[in-house]
N, C-alpha and C. Protein backbone atom coordinates (compact mmCIF):
# COMPACT_ATOMS: atom_id res chain seq x y z
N UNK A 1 6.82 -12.50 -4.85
CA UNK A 1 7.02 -12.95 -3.49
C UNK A 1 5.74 -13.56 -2.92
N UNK A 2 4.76 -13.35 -3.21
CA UNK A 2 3.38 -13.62 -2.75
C UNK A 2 3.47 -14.95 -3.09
N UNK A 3 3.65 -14.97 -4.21
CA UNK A 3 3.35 -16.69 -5.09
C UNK A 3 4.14 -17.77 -4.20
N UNK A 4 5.42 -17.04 -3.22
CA UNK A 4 6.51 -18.08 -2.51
C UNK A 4 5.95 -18.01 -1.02
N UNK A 5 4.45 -17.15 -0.38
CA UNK A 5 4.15 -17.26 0.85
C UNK A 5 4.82 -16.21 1.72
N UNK A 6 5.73 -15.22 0.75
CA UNK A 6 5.89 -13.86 1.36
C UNK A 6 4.90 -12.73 1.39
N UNK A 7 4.51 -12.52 2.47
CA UNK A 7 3.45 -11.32 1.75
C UNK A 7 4.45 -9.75 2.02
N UNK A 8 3.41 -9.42 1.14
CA UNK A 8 3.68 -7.94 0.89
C UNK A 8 3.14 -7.12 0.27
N UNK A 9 3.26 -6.09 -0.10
CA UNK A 9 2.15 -5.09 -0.25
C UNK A 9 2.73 -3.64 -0.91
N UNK A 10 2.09 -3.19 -1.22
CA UNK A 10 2.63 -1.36 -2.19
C UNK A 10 2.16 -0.66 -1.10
N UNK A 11 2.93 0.78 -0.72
CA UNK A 11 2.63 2.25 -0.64
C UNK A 11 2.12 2.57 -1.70
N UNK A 12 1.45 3.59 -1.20
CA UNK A 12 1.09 4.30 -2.68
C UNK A 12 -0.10 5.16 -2.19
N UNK A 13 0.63 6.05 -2.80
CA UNK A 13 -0.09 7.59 -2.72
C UNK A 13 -1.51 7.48 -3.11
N UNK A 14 -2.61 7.95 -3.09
CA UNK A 14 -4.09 8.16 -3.24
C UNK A 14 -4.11 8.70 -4.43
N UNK A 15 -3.40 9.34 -5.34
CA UNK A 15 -2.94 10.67 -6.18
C UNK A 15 -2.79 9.13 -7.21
N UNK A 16 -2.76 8.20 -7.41
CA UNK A 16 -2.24 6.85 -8.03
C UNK A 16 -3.03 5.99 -7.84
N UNK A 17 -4.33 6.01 -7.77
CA UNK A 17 -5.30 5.19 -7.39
C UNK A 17 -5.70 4.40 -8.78
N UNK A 18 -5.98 5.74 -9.72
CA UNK A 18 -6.42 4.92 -11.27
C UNK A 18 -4.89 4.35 -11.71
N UNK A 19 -3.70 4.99 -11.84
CA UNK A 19 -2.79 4.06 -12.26
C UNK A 19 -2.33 2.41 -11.77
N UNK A 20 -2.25 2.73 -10.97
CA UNK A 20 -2.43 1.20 -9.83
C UNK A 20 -3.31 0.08 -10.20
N UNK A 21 -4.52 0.79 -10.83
CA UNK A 21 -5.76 -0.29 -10.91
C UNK A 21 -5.23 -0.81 -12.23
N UNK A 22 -5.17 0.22 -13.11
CA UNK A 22 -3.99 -0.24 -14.88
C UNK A 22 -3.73 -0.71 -14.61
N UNK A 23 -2.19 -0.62 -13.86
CA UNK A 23 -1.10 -1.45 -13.91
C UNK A 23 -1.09 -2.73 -13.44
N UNK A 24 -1.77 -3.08 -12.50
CA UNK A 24 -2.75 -4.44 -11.84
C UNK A 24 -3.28 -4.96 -12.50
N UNK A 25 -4.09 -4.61 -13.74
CA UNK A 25 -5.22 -5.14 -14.84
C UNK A 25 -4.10 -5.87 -15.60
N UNK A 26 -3.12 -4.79 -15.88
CA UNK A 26 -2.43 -5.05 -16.74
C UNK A 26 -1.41 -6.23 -16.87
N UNK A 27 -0.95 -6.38 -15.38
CA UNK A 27 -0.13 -7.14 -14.55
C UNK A 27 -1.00 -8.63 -14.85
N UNK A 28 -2.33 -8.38 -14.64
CA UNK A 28 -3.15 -9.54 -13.88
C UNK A 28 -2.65 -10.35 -12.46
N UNK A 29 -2.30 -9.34 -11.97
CA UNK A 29 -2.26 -9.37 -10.63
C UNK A 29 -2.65 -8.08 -9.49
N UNK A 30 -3.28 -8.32 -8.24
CA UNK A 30 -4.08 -7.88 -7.62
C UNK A 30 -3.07 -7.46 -6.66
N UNK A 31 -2.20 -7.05 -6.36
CA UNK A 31 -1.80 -6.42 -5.01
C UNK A 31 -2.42 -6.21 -3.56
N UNK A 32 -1.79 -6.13 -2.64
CA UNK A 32 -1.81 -5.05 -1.54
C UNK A 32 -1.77 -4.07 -1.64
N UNK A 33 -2.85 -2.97 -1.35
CA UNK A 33 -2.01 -1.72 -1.34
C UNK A 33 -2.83 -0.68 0.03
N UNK A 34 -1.58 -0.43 0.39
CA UNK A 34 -1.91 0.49 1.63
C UNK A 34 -1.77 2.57 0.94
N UNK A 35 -3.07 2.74 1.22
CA UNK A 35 -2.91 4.39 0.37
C UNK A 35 -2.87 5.03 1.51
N UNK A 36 -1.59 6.21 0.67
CA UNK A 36 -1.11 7.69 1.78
C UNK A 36 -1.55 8.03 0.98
N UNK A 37 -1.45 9.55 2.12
CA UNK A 37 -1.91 10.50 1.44
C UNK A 37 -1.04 10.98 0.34
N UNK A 38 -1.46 11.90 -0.32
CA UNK A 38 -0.77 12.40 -1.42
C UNK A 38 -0.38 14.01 -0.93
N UNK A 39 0.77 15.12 -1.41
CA UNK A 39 2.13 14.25 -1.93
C UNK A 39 3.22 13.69 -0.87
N UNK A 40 3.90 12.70 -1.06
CA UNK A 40 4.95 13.00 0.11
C UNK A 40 6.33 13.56 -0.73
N UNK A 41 6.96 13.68 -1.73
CA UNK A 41 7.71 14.51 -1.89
C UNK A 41 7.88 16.04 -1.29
N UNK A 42 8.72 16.34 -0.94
CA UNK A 42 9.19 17.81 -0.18
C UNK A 42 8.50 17.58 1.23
N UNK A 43 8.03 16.60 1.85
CA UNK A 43 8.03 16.75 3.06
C UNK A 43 9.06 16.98 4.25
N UNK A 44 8.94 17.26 5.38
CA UNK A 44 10.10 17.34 6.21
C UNK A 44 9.88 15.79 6.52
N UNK A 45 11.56 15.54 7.51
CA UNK A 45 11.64 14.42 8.03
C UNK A 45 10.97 14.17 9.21
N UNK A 46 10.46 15.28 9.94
CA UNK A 46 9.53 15.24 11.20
C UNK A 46 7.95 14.43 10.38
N UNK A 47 7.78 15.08 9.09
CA UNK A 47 6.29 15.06 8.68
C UNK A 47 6.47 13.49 7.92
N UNK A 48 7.59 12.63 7.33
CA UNK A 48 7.55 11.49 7.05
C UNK A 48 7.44 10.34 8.14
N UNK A 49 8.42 10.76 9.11
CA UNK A 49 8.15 10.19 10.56
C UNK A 49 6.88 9.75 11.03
N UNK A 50 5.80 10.64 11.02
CA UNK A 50 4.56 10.56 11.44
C UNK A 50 3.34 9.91 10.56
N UNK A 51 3.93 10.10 8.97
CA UNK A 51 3.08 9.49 8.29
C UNK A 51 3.43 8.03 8.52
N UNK A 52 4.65 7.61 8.09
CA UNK A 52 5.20 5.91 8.73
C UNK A 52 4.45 5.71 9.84
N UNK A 53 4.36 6.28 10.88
CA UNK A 53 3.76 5.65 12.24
C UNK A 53 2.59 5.61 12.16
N UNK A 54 1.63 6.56 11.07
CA UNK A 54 0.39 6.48 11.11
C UNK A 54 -0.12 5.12 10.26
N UNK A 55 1.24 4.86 9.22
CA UNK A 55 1.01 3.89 8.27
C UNK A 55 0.58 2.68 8.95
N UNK A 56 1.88 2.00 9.65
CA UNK A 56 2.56 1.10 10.11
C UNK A 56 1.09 0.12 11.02
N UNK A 57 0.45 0.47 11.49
CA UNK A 57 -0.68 -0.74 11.89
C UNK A 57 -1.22 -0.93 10.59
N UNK A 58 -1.55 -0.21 10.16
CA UNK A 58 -2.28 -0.90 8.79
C UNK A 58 -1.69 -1.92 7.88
N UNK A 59 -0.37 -1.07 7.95
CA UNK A 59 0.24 -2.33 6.93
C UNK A 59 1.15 -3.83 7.57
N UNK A 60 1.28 -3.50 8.85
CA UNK A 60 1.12 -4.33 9.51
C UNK A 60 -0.43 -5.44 9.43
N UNK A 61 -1.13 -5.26 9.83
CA UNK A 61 -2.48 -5.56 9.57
C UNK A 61 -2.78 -6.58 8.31
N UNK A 62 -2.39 -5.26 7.06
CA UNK A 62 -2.65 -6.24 5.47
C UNK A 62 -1.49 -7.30 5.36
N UNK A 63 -0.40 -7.54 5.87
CA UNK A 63 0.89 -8.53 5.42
C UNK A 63 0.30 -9.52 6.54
N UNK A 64 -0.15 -9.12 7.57
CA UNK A 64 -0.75 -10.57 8.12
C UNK A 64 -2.23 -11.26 8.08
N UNK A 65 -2.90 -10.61 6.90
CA UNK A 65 -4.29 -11.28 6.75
C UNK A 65 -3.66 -12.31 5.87
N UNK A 66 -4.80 -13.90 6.11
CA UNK A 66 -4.94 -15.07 6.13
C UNK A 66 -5.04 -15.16 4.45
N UNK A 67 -5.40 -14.66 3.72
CA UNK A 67 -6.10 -14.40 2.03
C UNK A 67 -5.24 -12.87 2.04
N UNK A 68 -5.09 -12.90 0.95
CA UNK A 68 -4.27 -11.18 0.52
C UNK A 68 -6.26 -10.20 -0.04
N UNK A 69 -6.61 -9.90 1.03
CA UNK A 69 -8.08 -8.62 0.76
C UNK A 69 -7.28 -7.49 1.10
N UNK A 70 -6.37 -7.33 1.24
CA UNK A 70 -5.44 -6.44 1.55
C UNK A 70 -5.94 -5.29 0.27
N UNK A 71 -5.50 -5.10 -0.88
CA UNK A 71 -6.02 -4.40 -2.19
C UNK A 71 -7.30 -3.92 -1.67
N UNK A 72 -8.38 -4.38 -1.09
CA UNK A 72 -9.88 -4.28 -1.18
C UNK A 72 -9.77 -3.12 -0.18
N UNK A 73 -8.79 -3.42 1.06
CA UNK A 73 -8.62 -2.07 1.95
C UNK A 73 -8.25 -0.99 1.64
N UNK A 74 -9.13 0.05 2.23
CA UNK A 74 -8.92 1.48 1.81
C UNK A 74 -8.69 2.39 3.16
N UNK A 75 -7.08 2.76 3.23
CA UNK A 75 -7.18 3.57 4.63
C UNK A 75 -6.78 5.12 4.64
């Protein structure tokens, strides 16, 4: 999607930091990626709620920078 002027970007847990960088190498492509915390499995729906809202400027933020440095951000 990037290559067509869509941007976009990965979630991704902190717990996935070295796999991400692999799979990117591997890809030869550089992503977005906005890091949560780690884990969100078994959370409640009150506690996903809040992580989304905590997300949501940031990744807001990386889908509208001018160049994708988005990857380079660490939040």
């Amino acid at each position: 999607m990037d290559k067509q002027g869509i941007p976009g970007i990965f979630l991704v847990t902190k717990e996935f930091k070295e796999a991400a960088a692999i799979q990117s190498k591997a890809l030869g492509f550089e992503p977005g990626i906005y890091w949560m915390e780690h884990p969100v499995q078994n959370r409640t729906p009150e506690e996903l709620r809040n992580m989304a809202k905590d997300a949501a400027n940031g990744v807001l933020e990386m889908i509208t920078m001018k160049e994708n440095k988005a990857a380079k951000l660490d939040y």
